[in-house]
Each structure stands twice: as structure tokens, then as C-alpha cells.
C-alpha atoms as a PDB file:
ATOM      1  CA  UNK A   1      -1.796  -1.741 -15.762  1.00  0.00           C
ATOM      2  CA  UNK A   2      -0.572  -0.373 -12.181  1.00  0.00           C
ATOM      3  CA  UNK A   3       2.908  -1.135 -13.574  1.00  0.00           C
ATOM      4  CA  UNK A   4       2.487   0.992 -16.540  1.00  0.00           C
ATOM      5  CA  UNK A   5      -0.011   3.810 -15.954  1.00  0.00           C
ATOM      6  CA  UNK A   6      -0.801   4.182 -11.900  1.00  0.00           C
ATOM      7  CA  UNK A   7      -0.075   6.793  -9.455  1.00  0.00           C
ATOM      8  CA  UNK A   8       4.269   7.312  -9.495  1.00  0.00           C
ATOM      9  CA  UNK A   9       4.164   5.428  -6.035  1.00  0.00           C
ATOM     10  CA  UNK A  10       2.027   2.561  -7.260  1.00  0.00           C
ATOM     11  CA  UNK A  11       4.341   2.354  -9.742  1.00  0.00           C
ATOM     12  CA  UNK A  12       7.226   2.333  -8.066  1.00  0.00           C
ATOM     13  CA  UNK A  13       5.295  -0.500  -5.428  1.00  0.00           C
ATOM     14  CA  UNK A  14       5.061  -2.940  -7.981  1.00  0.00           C
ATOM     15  CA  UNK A  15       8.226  -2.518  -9.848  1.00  0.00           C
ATOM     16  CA  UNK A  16      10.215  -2.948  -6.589  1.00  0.00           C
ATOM     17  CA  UNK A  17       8.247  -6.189  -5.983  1.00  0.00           C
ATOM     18  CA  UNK A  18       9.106  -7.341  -9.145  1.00  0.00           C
ATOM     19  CA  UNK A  19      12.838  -6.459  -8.506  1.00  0.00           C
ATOM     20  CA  UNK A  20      12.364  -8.286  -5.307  1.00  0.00           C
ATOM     21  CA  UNK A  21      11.105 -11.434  -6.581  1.00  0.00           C
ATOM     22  CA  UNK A  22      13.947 -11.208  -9.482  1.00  0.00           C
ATOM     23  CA  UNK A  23      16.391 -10.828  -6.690  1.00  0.00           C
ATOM     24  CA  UNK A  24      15.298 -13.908  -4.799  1.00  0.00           C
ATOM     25  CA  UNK A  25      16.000 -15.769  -8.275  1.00  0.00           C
ATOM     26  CA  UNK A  26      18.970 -14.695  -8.100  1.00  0.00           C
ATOM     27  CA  UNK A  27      18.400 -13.030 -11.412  1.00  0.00           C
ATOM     28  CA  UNK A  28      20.013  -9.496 -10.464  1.00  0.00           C
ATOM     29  CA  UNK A  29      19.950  -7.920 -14.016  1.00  0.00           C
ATOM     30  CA  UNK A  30      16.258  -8.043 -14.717  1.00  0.00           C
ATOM     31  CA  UNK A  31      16.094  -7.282 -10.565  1.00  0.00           C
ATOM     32  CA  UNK A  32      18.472  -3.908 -11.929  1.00  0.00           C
ATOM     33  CA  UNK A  33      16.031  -2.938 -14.564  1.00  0.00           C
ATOM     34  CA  UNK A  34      12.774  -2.974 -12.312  1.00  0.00           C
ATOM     35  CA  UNK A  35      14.388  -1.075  -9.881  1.00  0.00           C
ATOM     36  CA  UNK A  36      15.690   1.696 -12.356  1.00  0.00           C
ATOM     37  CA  UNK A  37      12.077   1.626 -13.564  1.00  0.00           C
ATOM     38  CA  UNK A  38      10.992   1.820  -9.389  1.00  0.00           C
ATOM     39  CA  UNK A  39      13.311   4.766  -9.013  1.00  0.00           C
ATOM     40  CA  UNK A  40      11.998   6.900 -12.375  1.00  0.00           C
ATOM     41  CA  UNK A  41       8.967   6.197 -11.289  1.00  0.00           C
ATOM     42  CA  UNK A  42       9.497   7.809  -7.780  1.00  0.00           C
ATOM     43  CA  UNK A  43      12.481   9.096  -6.473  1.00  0.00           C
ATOM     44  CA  UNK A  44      11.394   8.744  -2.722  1.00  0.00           C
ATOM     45  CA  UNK A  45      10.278   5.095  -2.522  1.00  0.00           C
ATOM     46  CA  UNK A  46      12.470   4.029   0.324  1.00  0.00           C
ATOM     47  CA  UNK A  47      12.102  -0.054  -0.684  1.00  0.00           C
ATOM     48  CA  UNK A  48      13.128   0.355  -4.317  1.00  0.00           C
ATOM     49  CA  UNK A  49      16.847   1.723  -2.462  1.00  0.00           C
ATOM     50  CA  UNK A  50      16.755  -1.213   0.242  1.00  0.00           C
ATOM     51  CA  UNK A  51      16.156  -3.653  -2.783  1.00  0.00           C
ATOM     52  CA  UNK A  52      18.813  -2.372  -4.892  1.00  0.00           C
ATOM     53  CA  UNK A  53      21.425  -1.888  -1.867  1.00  0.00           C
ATOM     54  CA  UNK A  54      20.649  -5.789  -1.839  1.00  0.00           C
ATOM     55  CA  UNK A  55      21.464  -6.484  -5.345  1.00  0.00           C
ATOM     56  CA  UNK A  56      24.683  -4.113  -5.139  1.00  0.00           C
ATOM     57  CA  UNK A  57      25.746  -6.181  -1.994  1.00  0.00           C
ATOM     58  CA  UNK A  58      25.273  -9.512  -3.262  1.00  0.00           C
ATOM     59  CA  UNK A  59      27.451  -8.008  -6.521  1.00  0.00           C
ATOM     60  CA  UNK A  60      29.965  -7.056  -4.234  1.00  0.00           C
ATOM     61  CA  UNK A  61      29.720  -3.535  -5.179  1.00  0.00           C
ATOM     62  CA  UNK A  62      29.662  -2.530  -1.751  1.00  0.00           C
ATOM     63  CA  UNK A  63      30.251   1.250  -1.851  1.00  0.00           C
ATOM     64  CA  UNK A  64      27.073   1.243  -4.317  1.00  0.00           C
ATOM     65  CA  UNK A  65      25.656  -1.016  -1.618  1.00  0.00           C
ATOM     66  CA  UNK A  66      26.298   1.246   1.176  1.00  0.00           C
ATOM     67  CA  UNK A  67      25.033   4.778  -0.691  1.00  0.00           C
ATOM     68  CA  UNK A  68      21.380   2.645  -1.596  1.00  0.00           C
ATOM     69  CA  UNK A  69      20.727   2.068   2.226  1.00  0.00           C
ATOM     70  CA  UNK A  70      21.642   5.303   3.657  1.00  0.00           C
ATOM     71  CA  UNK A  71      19.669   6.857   0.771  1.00  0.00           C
ATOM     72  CA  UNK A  72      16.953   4.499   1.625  1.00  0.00           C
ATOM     73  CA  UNK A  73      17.230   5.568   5.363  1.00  0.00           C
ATOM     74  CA  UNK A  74      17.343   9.023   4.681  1.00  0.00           C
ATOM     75  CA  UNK A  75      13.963   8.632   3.158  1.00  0.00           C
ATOM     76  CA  UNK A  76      12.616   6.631   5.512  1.00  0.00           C
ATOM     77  CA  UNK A  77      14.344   5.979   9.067  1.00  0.00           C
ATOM     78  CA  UNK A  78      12.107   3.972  10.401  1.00  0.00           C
ATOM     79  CA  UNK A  79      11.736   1.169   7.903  1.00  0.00           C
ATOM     80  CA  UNK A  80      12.144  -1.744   9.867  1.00  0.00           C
ATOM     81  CA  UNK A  81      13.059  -3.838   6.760  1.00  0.00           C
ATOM     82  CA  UNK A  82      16.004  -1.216   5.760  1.00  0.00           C
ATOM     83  CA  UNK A  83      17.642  -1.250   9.220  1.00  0.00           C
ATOM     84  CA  UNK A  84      17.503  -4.871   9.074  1.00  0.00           C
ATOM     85  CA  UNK A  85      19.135  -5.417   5.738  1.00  0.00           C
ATOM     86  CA  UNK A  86      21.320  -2.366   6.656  1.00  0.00           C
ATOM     87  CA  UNK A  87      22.321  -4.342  10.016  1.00  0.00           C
ATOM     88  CA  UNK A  88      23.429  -7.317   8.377  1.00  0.00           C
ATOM     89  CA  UNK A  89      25.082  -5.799   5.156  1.00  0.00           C
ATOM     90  CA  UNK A  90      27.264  -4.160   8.169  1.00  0.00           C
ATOM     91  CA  UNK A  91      27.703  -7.268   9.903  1.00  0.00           C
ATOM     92  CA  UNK A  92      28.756  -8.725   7.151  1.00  0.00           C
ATOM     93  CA  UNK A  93      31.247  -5.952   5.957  1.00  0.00           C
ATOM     94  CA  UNK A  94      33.088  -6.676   9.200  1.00  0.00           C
ATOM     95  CA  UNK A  95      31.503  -3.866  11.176  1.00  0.00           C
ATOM     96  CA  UNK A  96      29.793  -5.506  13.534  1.00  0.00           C
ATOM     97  CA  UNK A  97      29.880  -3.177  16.085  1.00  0.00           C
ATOM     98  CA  UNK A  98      27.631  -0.635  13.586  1.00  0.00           C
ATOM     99  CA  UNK A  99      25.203  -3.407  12.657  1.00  0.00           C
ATOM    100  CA  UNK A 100      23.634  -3.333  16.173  1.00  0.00           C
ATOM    101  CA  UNK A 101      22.124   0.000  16.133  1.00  0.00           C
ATOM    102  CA  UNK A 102      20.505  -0.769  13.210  1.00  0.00           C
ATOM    103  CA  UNK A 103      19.396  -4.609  13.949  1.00  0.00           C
ATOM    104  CA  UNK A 104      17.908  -2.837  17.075  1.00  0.00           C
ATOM    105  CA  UNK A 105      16.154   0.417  15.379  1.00  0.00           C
ATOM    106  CA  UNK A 106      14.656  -2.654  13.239  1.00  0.00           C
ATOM    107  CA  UNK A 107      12.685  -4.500  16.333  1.00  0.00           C
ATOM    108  CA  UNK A 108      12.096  -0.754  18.093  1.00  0.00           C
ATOM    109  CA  UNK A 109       9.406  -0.493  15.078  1.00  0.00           C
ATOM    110  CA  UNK A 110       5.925  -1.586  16.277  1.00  0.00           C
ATOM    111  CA  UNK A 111       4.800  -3.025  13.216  1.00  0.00           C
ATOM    112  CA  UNK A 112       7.870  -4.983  12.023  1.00  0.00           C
ATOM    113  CA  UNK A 113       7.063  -8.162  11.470  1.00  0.00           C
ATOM    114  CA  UNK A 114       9.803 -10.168  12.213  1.00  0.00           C
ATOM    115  CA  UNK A 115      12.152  -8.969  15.037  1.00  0.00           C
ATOM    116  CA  UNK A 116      13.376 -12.562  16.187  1.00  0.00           C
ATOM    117  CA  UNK A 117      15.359 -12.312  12.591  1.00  0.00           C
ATOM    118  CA  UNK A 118      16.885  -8.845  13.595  1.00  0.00           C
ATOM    119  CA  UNK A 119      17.440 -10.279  17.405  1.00  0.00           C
ATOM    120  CA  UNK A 120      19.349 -13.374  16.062  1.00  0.00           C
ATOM    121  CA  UNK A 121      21.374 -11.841  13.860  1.00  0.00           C
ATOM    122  CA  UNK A 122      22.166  -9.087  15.979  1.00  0.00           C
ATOM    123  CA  UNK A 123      23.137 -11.978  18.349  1.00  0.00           C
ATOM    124  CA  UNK A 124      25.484 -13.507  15.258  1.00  0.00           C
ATOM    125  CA  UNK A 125      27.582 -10.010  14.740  1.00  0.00           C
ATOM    126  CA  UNK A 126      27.894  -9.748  18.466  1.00  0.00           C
ATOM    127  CA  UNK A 127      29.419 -13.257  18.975  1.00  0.00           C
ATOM    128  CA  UNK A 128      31.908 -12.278  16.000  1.00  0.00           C
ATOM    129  CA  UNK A 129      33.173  -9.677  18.668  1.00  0.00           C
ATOM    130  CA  UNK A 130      33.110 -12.435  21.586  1.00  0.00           C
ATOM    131  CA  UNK A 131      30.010 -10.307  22.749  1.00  0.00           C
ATOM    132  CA  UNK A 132      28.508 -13.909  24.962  1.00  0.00           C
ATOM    133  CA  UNK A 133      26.169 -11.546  26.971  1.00  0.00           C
ATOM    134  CA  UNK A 134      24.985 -10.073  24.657  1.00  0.00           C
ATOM    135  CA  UNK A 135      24.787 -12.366  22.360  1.00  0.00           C
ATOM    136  CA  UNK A 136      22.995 -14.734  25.126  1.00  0.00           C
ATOM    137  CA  UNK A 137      20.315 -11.530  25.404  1.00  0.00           C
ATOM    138  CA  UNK A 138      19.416 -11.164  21.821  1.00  0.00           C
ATOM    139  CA  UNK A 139      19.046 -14.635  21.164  1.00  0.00           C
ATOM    140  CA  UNK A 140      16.979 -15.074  24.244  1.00  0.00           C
ATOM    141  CA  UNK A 141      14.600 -12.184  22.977  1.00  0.00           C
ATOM    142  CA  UNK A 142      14.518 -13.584  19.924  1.00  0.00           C
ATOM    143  CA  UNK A 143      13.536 -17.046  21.266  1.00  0.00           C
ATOM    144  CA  UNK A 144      10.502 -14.739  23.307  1.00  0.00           C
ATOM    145  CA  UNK A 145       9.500 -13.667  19.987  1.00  0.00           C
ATOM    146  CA  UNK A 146       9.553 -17.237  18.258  1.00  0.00           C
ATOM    147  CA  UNK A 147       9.817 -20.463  20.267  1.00  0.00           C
ATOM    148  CA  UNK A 148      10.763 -21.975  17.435  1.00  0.00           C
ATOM    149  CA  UNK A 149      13.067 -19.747  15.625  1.00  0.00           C
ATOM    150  CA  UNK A 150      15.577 -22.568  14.480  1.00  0.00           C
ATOM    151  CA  UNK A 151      18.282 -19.857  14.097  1.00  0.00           C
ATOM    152  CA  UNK A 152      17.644 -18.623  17.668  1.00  0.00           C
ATOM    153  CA  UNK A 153      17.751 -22.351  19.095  1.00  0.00           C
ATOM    154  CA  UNK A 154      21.145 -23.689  17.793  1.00  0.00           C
ATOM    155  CA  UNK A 155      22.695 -19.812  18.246  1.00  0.00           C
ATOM    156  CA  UNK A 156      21.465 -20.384  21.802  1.00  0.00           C
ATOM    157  CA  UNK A 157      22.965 -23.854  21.649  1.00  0.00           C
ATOM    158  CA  UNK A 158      26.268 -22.772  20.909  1.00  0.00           C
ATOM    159  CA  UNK A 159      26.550 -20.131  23.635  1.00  0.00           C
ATOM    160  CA  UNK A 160      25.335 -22.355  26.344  1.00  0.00           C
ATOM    161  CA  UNK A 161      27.900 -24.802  25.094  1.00  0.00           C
ATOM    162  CA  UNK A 162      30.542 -21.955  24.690  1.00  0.00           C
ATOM    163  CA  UNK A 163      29.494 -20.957  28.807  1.00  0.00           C
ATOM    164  CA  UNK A 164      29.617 -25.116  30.264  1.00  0.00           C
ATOM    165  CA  UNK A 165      26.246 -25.025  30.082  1.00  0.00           C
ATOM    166  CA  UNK A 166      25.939 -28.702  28.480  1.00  0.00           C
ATOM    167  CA  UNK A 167      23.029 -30.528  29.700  1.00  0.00           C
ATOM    168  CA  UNK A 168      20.975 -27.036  28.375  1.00  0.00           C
ATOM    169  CA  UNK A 169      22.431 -26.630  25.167  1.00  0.00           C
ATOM    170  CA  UNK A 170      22.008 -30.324  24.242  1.00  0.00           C
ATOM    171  CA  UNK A 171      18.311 -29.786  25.582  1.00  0.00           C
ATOM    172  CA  UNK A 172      18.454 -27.057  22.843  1.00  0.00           C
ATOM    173  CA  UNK A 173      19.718 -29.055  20.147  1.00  0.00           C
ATOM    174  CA  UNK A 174      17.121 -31.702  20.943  1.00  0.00           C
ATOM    175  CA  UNK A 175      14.403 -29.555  20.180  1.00  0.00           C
ATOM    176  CA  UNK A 176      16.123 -28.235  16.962  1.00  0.00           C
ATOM    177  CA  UNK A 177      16.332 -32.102  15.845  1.00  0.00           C
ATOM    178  CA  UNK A 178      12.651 -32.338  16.934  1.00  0.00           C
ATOM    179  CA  UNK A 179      11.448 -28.868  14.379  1.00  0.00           C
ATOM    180  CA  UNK A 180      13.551 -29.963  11.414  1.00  0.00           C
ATOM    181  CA  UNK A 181      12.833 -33.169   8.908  1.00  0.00           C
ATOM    182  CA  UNK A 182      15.876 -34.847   8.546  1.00  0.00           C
ATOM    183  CA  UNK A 183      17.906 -34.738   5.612  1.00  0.00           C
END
């Protein structure tokens, strides 16, 4: 009923969560619709324009992509989950070097839930630009965060192994083996 008849923002909550959980099917058409829906519903809902700059990115319509987030930022700079996503759309668009500032305006918000996922990828993008201190710093921060961040232990891993540091990075790699089942 929220979906159909509720306040414009309710409306727009609900449809982006659909979209969302579409998306994570990988079912990007009916995850296109909801959003459109989101969007006419209200304009200013920053999440319906981080979900579809996901959906546009995993399309490979980047530019479409790109104009979602920055819309979505302009609305809301804050959003922790839109400079993440923003972050590692960069990253992966081969500018690394941009993707920081926003991995790191991600964790600078109080209330975002997971900032060991914007420390370790932050820590990915920076090894792409053989960034080893920094890339040693985020993933220690991120290993602060979560002990047990799996992503954060072998990224750790492989720059203690990169640096001679063997005996700790197999330590590392022990206590992945010790977190995961095997497969």
C-alpha cells in the first residue's frame, strides 16, 4: 500500500528497495523500472540515484553511471553508502587516485555502518598505484574496525609479503584459513 499510495518519499523508500533487491538478482530491468517508479515518485531521493548509478555501471553504461552518483551526491553529500559505491565505481574506472576521497568521505560519516569495506577497498585502488603505505594504513584501519574482515586479512597478507614481511603475512593467512570453511 506504501508502494502505491504513501507519502512521495515513502514511495520512493520502498521502490528503491525493491530495485535494490532486483539488482542483487542480477535482474537489472525490473531493478530499471522500480527505480523510474523511485525517481517519479521523488525527485530528491538520493538512494534511488546510488541504486541506479549501480545498475548503469554493471551495464557498462558508465557515463549514465557517473551522472546517477554525482546527482545522488549533489542531493545528499554525506551518504556514506553513495561515496562508497562512488569510490569503487572510480576505482574501478581506472581512477584510482579519485576513488580515495570518496572511500574516505564514506568512513568520515558517524553512522556508516561499514567503514572496514570503504578502508579495504580504498586500500585495493591504492595498491593499483603501488601506494604500499598507504595501502598498509587502510587495511590496518580496516582490520581495527573488523578483526575479522577476510578482505582486510589476505589484503594485509599480500602487503606484508610484498614488504619481506613473511613469517607475519603467513600468520595472516593462517587466520584467514582458520575464518573460512573450506571449499
Amino acid at each position: 500500500i506504501i508502494a502505491e499510495q504513501g507519502p512521495p518519499r515513502d514511495r520512493a523508500r520502498v521502490h528503491t528497495e525493491l530495485a535494490g533487491a532486483y539488482y542483487e538478482r542480477g535482474n537489472l530491468g525490473v531493478a530499471l523500472e522500480e527505480l523510474r517508479i523511485a525517481i517519479a515518485a521523488d525527485a530528491n531521493y538520493a538512494p534511488a540515484y546510488n541504486v541506479l548509478a549501480l545498475v548503469h555501471a554493471d551495464l557498462r553504461e558508465n557515463d549514465q553511471a557517473q551522472a546517477n552518483f554525482e546527482r545522488a551526491l549533489r542531493i545528499d553529500p554525506a551518504d556514506a553508502d553513495v561515496n562508497h559505491n562512488y569510490g569503487w565505481f572510480l576505482c574501478q574506472s581506472g581512477r584510482e587516485e579519485q576513488s580515495l576521497r570518496y572511500f574516505l568521505a564514506a568512513v568520515r560519516n558517524p553512522l556508516y555502518a561499514t567503514p572496514q569495506k570503504s578502508y579495504a577497498l580504498a586500500a585495493g585502488c591504492a595498491l593499483r598505484k603501488n601506494r604500499d603505505n598507504d595501502a598498509y594504513d587502510f587495511y590496518e584501519r580496516a582490520l581495527r574496525l573488523d578483526p575479522n574482515y577476510l578482505v582486510a586479512i589476505m589484503g594485509m597478507a599480500q602487503v606484508r609479503f610484498k614488504r619481506g614481511q613473511l613469517a607475519e603475512s603467513r600468520a595472516l593467512v593462517s587466520r584467514y584459513n582458520k575464518l573460512v570453511e573450506p571449499t
